[in-house]
C-alpha atoms as a PDB file:
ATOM      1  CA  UNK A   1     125.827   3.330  87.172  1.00  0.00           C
ATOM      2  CA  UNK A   2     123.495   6.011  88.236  1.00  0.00           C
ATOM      3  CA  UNK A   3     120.847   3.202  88.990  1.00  0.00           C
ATOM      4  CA  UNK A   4     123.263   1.020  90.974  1.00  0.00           C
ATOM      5  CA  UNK A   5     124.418   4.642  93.180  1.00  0.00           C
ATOM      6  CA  UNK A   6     120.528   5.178  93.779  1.00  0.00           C
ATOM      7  CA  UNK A   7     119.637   1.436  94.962  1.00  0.00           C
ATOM      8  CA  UNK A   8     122.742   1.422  97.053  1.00  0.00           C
ATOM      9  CA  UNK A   9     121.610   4.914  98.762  1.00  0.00           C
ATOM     10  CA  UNK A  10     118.068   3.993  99.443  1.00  0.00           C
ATOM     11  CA  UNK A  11     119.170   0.654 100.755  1.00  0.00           C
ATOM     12  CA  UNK A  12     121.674   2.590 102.698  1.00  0.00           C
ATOM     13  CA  UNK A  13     118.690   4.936 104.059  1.00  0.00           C
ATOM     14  CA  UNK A  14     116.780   1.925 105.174  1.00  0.00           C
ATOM     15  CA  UNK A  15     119.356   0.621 107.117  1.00  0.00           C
ATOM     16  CA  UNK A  16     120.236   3.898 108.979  1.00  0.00           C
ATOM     17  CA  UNK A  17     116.111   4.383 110.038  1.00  0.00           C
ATOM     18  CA  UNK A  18     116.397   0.888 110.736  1.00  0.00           C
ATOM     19  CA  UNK A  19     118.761   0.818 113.164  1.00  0.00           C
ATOM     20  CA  UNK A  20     117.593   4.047 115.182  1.00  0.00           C
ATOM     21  CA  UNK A  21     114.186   2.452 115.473  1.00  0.00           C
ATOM     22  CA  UNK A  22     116.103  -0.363 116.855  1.00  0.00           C
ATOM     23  CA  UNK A  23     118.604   2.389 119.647  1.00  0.00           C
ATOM     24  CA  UNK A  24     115.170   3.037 121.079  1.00  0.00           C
ATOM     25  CA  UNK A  25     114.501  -0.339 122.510  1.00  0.00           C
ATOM     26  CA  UNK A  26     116.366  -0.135 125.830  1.00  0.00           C
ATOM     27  CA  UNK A  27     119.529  -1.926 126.766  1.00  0.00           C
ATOM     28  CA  UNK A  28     121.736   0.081 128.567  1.00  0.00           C
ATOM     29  CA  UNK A  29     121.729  -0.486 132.356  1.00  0.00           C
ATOM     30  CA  UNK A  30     120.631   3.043 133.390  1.00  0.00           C
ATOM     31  CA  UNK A  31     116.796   4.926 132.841  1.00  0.00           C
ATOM     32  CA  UNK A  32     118.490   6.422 129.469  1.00  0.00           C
ATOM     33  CA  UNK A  33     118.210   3.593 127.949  1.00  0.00           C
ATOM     34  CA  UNK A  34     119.044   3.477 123.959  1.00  0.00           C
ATOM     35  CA  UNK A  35     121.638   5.224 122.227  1.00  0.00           C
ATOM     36  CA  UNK A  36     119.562   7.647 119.834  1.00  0.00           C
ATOM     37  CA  UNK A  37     119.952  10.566 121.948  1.00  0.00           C
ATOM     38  CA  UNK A  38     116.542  10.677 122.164  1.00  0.00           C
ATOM     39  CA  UNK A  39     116.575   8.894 125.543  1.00  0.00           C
ATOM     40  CA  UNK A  40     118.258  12.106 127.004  1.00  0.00           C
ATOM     41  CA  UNK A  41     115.912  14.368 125.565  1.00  0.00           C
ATOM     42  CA  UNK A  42     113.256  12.559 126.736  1.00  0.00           C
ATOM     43  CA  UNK A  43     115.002  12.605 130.532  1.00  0.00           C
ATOM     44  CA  UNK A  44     115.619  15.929 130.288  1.00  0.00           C
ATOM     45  CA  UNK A  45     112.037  16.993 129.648  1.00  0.00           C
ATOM     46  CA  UNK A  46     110.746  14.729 132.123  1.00  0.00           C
ATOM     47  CA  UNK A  47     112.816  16.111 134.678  1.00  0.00           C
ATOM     48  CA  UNK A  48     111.685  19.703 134.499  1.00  0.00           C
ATOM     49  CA  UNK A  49     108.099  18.222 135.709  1.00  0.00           C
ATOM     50  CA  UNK A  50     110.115  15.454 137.751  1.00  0.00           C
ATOM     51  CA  UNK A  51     112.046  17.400 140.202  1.00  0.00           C
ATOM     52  CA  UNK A  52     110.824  16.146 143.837  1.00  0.00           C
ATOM     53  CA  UNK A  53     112.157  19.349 146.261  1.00  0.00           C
ATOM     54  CA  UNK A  54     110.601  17.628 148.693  1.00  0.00           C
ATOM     55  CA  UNK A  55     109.632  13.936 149.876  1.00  0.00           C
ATOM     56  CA  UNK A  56     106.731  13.781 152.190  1.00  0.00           C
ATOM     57  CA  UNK A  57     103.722  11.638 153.649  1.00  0.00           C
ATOM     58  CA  UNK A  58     100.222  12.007 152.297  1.00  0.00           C
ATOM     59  CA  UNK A  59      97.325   9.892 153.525  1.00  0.00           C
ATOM     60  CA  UNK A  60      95.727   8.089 150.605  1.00  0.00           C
ATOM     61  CA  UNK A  61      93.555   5.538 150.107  1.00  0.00           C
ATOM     62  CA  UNK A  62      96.357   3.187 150.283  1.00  0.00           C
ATOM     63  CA  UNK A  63      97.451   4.546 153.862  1.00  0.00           C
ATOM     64  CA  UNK A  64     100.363   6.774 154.346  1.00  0.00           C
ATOM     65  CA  UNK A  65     102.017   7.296 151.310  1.00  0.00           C
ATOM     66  CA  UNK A  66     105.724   9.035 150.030  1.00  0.00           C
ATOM     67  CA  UNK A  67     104.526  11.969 147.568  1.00  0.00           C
ATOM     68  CA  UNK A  68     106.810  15.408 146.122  1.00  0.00           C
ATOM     69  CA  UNK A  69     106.526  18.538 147.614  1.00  0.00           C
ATOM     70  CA  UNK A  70     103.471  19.075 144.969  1.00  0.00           C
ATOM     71  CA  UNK A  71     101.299  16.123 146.194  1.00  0.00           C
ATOM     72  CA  UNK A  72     102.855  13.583 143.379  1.00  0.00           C
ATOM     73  CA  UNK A  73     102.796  10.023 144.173  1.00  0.00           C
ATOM     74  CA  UNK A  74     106.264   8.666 144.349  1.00  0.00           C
ATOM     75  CA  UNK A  75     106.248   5.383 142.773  1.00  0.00           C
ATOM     76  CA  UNK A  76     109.026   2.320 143.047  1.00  0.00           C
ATOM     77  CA  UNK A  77     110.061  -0.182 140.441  1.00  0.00           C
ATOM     78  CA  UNK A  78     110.573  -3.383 141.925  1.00  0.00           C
ATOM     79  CA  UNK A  79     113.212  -4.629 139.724  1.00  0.00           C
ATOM     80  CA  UNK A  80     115.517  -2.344 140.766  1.00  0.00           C
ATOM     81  CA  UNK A  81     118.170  -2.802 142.683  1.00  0.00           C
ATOM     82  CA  UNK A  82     119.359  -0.780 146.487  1.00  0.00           C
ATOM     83  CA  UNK A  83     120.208   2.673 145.133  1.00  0.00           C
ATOM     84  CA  UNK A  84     120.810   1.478 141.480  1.00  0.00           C
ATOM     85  CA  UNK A  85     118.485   2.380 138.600  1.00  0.00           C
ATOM     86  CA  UNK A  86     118.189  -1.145 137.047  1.00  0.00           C
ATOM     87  CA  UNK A  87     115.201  -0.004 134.619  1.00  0.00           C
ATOM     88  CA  UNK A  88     115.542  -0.479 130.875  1.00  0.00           C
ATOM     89  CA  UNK A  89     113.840   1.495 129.801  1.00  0.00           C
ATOM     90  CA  UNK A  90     112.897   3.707 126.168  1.00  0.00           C
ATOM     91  CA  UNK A  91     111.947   6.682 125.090  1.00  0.00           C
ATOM     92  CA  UNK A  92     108.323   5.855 125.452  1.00  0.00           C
ATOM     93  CA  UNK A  93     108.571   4.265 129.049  1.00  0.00           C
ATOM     94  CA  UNK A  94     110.612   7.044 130.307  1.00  0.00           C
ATOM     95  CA  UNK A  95     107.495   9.437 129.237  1.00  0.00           C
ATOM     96  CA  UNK A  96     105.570   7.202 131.147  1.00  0.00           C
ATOM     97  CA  UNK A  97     108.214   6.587 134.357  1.00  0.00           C
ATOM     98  CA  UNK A  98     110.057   9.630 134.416  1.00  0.00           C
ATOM     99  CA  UNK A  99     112.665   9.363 137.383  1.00  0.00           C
ATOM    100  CA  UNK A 100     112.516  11.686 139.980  1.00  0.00           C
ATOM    101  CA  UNK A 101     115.741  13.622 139.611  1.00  0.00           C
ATOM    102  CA  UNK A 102     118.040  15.333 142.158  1.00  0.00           C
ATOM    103  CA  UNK A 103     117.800  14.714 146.003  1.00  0.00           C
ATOM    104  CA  UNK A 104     115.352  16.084 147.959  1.00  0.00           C
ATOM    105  CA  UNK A 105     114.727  17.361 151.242  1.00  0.00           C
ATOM    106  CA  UNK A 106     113.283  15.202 153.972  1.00  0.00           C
ATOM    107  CA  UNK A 107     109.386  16.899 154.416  1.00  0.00           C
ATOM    108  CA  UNK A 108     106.553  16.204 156.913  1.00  0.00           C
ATOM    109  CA  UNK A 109     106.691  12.333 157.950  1.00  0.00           C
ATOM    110  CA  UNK A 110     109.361  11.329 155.986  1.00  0.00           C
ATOM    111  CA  UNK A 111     112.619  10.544 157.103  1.00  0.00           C
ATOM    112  CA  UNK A 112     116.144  12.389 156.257  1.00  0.00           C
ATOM    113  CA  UNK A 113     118.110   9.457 157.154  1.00  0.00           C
ATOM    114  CA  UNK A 114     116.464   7.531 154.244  1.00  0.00           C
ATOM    115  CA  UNK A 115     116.360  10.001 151.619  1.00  0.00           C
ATOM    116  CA  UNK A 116     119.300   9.524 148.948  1.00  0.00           C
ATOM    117  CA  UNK A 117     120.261   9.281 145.158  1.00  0.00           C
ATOM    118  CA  UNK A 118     121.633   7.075 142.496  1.00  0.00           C
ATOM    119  CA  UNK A 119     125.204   7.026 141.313  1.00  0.00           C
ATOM    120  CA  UNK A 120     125.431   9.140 137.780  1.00  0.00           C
ATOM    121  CA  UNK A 121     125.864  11.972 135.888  1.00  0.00           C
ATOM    122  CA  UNK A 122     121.795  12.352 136.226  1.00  0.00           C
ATOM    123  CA  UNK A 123     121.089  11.324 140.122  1.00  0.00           C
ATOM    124  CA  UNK A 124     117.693   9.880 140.596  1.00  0.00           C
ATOM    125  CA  UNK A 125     116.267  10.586 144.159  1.00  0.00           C
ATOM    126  CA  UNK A 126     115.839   7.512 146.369  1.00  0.00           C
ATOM    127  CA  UNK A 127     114.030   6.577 149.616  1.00  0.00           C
ATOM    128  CA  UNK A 128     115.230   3.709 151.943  1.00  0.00           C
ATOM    129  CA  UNK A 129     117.414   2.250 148.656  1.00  0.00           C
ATOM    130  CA  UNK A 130     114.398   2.697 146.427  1.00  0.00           C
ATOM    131  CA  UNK A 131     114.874   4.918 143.180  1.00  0.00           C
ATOM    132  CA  UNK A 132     111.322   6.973 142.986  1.00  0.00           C
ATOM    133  CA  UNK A 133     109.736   7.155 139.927  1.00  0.00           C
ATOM    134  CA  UNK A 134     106.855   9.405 138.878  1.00  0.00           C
ATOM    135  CA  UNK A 135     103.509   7.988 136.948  1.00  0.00           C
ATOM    136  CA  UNK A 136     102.674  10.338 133.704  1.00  0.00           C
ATOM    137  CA  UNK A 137      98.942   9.488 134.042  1.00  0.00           C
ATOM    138  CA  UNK A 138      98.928  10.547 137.357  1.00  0.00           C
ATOM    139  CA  UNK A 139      97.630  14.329 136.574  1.00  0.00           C
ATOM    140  CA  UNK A 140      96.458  15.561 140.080  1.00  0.00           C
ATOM    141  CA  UNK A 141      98.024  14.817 144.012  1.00  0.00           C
ATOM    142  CA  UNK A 142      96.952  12.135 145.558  1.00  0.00           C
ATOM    143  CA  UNK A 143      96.342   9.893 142.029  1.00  0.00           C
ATOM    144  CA  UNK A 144      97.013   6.461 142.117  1.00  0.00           C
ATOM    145  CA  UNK A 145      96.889   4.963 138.532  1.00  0.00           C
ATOM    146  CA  UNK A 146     100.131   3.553 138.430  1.00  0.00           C
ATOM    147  CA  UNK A 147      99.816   1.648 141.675  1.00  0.00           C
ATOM    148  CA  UNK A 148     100.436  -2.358 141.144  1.00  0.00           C
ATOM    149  CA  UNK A 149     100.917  -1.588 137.398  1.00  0.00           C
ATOM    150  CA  UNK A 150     102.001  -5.276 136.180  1.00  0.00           C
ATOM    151  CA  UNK A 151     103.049  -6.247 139.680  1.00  0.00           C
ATOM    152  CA  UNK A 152     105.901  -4.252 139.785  1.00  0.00           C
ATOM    153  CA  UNK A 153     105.176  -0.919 140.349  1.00  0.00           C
ATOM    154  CA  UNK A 154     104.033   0.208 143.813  1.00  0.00           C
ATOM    155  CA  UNK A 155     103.993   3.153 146.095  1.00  0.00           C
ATOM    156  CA  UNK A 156     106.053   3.479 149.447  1.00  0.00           C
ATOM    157  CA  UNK A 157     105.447   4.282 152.795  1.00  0.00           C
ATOM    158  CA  UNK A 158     107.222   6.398 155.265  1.00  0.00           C
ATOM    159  CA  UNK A 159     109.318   3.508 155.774  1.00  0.00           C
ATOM    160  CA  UNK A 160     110.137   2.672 152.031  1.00  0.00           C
ATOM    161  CA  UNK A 161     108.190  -0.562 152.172  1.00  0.00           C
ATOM    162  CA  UNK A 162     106.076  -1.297 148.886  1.00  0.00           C
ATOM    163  CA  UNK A 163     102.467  -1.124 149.300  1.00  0.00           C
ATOM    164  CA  UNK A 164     101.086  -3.840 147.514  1.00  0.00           C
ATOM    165  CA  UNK A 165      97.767  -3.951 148.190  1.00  0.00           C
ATOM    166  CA  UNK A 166      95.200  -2.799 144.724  1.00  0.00           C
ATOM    167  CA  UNK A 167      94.539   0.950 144.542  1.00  0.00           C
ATOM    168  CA  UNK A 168      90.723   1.857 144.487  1.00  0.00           C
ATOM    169  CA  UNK A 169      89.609   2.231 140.405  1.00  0.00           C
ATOM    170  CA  UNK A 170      88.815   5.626 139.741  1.00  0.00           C
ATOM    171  CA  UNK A 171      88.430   5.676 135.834  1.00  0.00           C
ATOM    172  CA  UNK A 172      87.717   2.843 133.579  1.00  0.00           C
ATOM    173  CA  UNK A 173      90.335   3.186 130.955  1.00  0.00           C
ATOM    174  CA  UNK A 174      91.451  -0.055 131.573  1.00  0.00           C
ATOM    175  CA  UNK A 175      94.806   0.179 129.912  1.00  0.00           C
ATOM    176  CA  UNK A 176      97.970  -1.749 131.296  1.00  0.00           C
ATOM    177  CA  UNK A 177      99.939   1.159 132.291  1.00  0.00           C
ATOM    178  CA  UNK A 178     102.442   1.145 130.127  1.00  0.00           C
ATOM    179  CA  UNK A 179     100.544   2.422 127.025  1.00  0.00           C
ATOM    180  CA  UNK A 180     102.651   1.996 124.227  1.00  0.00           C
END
């Protein structure tokens, strides 16, 4: 009996890691993504570096760009819909994407009247519709390395029109973006 209680309890161990690996691969409608609770963990830390106070224009090599109060490139997600977060996203994309949380104030070259958030109990800061997204490999202002990331991820302008057009290379790490 005791070897029949032991087979059932390691099967039953499988099973349970199992199915957590499984929470983690997206599926809710929302940036939280799985059910693990790890997904809100993961928000939570990314919004205490993802807080855009501000929206403003920067000029970049790209033009005139939306960045945060700290110089951050503001990034869109195509796929998304007009002030909905549509992204599926995991734990490991939302370390990459973190939304930019809370609603911001309108700074130099932006405009107020186009400044907004998502519906939710987390609201993600929009721009003309657009939920803004941050890029983790972006490490100083004014970096562009998520810019056209699998033809879906673009920066705005002051107008909240995706600029499409290929960001100058400045490092040759060559990965896809979403490194995982």
């Amino acid at each position: 009996m005791s070897r029949n209680r032991i087979t059932l309890t390691g099967i039953s161990c499988v099973a349970a890691v199992a199915a957590l690996g499984l929470a983690g691969c997206g599926g809710g409608g929302s940036y939280g993504g799985g059910s693990d609770g790890k997904a809100s963990t993961a928000t939570s830390e990314a919004s205490t570096a993802a807080h855009p106070s501000t929206v403003k224009v920067s000029d970049s090599p790209l033009g005139d760009i939306l960045v945060d109060g700290t110089g951050r490139t503001l990034y869109l997600f195509t796929a998304d819909g007009k002030n909905t977060n549509s992204m599926k996203c995991d734990t490991a994309c939302l370390k990459l994407w973190p939304p930019a949380e809370g609603k911001p104030k309108a700074g130099s070259g932006s405009d107020a009247g186009l400044i907004g958030t998502t519906q939710g109990s987390a609201p993600q800061a929009t721009y003309a519709g657009h939920p803004l997204y941050y890029y983790a490999k972006d490490k100083a202002p004014g970096d562009l390395k998520g810019q056209g990331i699998d033809g879906i991820w673009f920066v705005l302008n002051a107008k909240g029109t995706a600029v499409k057009q290929a960001a100058p290379s400045t490092d040759g790490d060559g990965d896809s973006g979403y490194g995982y």
